[in-house]
C-alpha atoms as a PDB file:
ATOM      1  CA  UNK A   1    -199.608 -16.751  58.673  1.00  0.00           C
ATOM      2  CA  UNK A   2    -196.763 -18.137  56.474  1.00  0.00           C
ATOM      3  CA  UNK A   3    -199.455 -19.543  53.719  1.00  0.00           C
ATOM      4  CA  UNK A   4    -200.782 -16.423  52.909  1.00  0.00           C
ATOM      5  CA  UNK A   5    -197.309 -15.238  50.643  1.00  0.00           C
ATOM      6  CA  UNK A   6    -198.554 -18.140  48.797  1.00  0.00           C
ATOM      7  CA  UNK A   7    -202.262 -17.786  48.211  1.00  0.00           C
ATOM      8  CA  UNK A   8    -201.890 -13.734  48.074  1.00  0.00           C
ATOM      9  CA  UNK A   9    -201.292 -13.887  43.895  1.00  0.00           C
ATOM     10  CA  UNK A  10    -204.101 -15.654  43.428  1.00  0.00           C
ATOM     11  CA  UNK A  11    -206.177 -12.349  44.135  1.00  0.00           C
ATOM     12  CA  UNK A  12    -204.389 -11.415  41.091  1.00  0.00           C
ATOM     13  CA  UNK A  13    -206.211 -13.692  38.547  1.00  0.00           C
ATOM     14  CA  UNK A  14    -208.832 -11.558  37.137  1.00  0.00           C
ATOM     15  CA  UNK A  15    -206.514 -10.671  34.261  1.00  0.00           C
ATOM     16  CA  UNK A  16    -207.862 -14.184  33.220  1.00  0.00           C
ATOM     17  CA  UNK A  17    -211.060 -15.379  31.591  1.00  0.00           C
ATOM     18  CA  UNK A  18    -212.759 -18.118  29.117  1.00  0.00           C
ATOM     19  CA  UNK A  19    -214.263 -17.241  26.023  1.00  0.00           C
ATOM     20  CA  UNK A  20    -216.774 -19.704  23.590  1.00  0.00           C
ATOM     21  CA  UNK A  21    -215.939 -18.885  19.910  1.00  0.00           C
ATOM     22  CA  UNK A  22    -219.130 -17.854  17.774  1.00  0.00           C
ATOM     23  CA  UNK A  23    -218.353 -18.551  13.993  1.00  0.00           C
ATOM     24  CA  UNK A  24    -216.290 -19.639  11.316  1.00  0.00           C
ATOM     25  CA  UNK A  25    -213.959 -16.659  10.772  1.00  0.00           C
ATOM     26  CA  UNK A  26    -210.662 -18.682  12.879  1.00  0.00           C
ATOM     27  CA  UNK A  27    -210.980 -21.772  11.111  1.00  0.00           C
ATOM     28  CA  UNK A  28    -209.067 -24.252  11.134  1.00  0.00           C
ATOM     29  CA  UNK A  29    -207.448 -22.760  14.513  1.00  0.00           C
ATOM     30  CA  UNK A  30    -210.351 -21.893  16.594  1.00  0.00           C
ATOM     31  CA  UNK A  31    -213.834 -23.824  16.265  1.00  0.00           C
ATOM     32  CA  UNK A  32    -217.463 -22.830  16.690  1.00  0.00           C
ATOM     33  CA  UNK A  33    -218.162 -23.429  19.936  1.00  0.00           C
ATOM     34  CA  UNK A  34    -214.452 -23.885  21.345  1.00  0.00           C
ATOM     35  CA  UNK A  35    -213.757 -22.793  25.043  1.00  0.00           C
ATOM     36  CA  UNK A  36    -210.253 -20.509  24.966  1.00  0.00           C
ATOM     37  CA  UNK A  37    -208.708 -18.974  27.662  1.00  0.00           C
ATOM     38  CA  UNK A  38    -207.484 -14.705  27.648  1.00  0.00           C
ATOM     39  CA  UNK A  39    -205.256 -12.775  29.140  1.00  0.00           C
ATOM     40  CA  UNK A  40    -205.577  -9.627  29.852  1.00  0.00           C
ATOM     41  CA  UNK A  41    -201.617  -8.876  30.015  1.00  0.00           C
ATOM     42  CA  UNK A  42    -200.448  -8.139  26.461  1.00  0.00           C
ATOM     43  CA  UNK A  43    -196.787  -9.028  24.793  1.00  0.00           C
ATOM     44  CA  UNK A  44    -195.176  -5.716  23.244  1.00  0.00           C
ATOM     45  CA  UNK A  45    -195.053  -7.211  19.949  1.00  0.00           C
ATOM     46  CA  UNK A  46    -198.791  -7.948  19.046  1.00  0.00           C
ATOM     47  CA  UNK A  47    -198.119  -9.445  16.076  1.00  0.00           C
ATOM     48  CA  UNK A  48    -199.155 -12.605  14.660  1.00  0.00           C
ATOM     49  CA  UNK A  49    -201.328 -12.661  18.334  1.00  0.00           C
ATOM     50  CA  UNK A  50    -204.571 -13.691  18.178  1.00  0.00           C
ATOM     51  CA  UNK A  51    -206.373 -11.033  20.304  1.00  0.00           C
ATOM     52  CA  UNK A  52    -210.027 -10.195  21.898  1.00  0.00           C
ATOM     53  CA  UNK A  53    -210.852  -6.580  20.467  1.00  0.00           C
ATOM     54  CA  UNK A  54    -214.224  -4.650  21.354  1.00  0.00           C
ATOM     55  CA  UNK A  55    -215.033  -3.140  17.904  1.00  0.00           C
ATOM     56  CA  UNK A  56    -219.043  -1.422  17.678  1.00  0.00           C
ATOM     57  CA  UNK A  57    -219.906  -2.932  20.613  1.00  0.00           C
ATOM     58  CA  UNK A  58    -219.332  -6.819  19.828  1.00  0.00           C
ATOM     59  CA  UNK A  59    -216.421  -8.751  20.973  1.00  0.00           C
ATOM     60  CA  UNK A  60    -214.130 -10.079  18.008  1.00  0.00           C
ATOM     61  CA  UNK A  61    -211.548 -12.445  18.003  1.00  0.00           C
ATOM     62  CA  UNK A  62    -208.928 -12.267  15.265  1.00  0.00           C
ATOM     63  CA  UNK A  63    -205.099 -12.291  14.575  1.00  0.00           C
ATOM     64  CA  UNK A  64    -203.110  -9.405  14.367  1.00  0.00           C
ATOM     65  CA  UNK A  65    -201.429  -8.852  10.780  1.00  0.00           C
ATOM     66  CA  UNK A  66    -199.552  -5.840  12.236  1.00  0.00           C
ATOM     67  CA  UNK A  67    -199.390  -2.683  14.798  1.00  0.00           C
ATOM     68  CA  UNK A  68    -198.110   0.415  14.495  1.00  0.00           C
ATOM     69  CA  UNK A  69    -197.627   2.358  18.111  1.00  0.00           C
ATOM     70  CA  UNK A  70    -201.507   3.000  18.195  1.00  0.00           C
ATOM     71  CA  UNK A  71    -203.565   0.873  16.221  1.00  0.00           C
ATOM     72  CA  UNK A  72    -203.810  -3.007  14.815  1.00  0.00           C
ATOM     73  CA  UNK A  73    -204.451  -4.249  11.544  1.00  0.00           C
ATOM     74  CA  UNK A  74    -206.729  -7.675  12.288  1.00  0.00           C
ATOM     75  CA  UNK A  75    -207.350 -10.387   9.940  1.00  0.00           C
ATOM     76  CA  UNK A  76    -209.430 -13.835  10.698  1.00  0.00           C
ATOM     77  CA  UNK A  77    -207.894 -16.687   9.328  1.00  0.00           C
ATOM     78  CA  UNK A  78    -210.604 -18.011   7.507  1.00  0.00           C
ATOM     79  CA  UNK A  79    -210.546 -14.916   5.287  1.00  0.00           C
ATOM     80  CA  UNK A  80    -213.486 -16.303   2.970  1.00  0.00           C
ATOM     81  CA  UNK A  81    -215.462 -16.335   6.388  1.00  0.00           C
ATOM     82  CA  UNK A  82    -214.164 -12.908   8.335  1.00  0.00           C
ATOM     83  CA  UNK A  83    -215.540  -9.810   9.026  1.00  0.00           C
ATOM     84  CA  UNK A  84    -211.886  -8.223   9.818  1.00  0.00           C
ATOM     85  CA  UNK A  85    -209.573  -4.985   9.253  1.00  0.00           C
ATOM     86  CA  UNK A  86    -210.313  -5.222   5.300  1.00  0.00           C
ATOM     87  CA  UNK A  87    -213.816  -4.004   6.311  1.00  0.00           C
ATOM     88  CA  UNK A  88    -213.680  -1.902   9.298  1.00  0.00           C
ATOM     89  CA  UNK A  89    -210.441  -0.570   9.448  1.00  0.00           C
ATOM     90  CA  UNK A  90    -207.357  -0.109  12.044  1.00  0.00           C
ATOM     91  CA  UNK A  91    -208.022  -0.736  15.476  1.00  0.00           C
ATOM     92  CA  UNK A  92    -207.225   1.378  18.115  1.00  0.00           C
ATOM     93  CA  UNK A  93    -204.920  -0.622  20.359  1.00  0.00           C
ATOM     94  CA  UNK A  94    -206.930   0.633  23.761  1.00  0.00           C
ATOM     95  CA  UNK A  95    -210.046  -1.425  21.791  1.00  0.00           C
ATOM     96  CA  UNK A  96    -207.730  -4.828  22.861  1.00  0.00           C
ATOM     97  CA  UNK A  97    -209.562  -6.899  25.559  1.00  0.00           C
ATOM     98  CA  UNK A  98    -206.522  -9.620  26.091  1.00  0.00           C
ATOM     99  CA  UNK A  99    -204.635 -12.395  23.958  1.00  0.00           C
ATOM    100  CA  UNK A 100    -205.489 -15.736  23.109  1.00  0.00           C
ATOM    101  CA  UNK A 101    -202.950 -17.977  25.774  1.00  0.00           C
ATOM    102  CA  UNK A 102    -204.891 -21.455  25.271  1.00  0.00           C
ATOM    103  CA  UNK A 103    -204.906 -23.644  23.626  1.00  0.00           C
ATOM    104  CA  UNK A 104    -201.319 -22.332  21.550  1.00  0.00           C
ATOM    105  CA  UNK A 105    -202.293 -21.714  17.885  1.00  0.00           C
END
């Protein structure tokens, strides 16, 4: 059947998913309580991304400041209001759930 070529990619959309932001740490960008939408396909060049990370068993959303080949240096960008990297450290990249894609910040 000729339509399946065209539905056979959507089996492929797992690599996205929604996300409701808890907190103030990515004000003015991201809002308590916004819906945002992640990918799980990451760009090379993480940074300035604002990522999903699993760090001590919680989900986090920040922006990367910068990466090295292994790990990323995360900052929220309420920085008065953020539990980032300048408490807990580098992140292992592996940690990385998937990128902010929507809205574009």
């Amino acid at each position: 059947m000729k339509l399946q070529k065209y539905f056979k990619p959507l089996n492929k959309l797992n690599f996205l998913f929604v996300r409701r932001i808890v907190g103030n740490s990515m004000l003015p960008a991201l809002e308590d309580g916004q819906f945002v939408l992640i990918s799980r396909r990451l760009n090379k060049n993480l940074n300035n991304q604002v990522v999903i990370v699993s760090h001590q068993g919680i989900d986090k959303i920040k922006r990367v400041s910068f990466s090295s080949k292994d790990e990323v240096y995360l900052l929220g960008d309420n920085l008065n209001h953020s539990t980032d990297s300048r408490q807990f450290g580098l992140v292992a990249k592996e940690n990385i759930i998937g990128r902010l894609i929507w809205p574009k910040i």
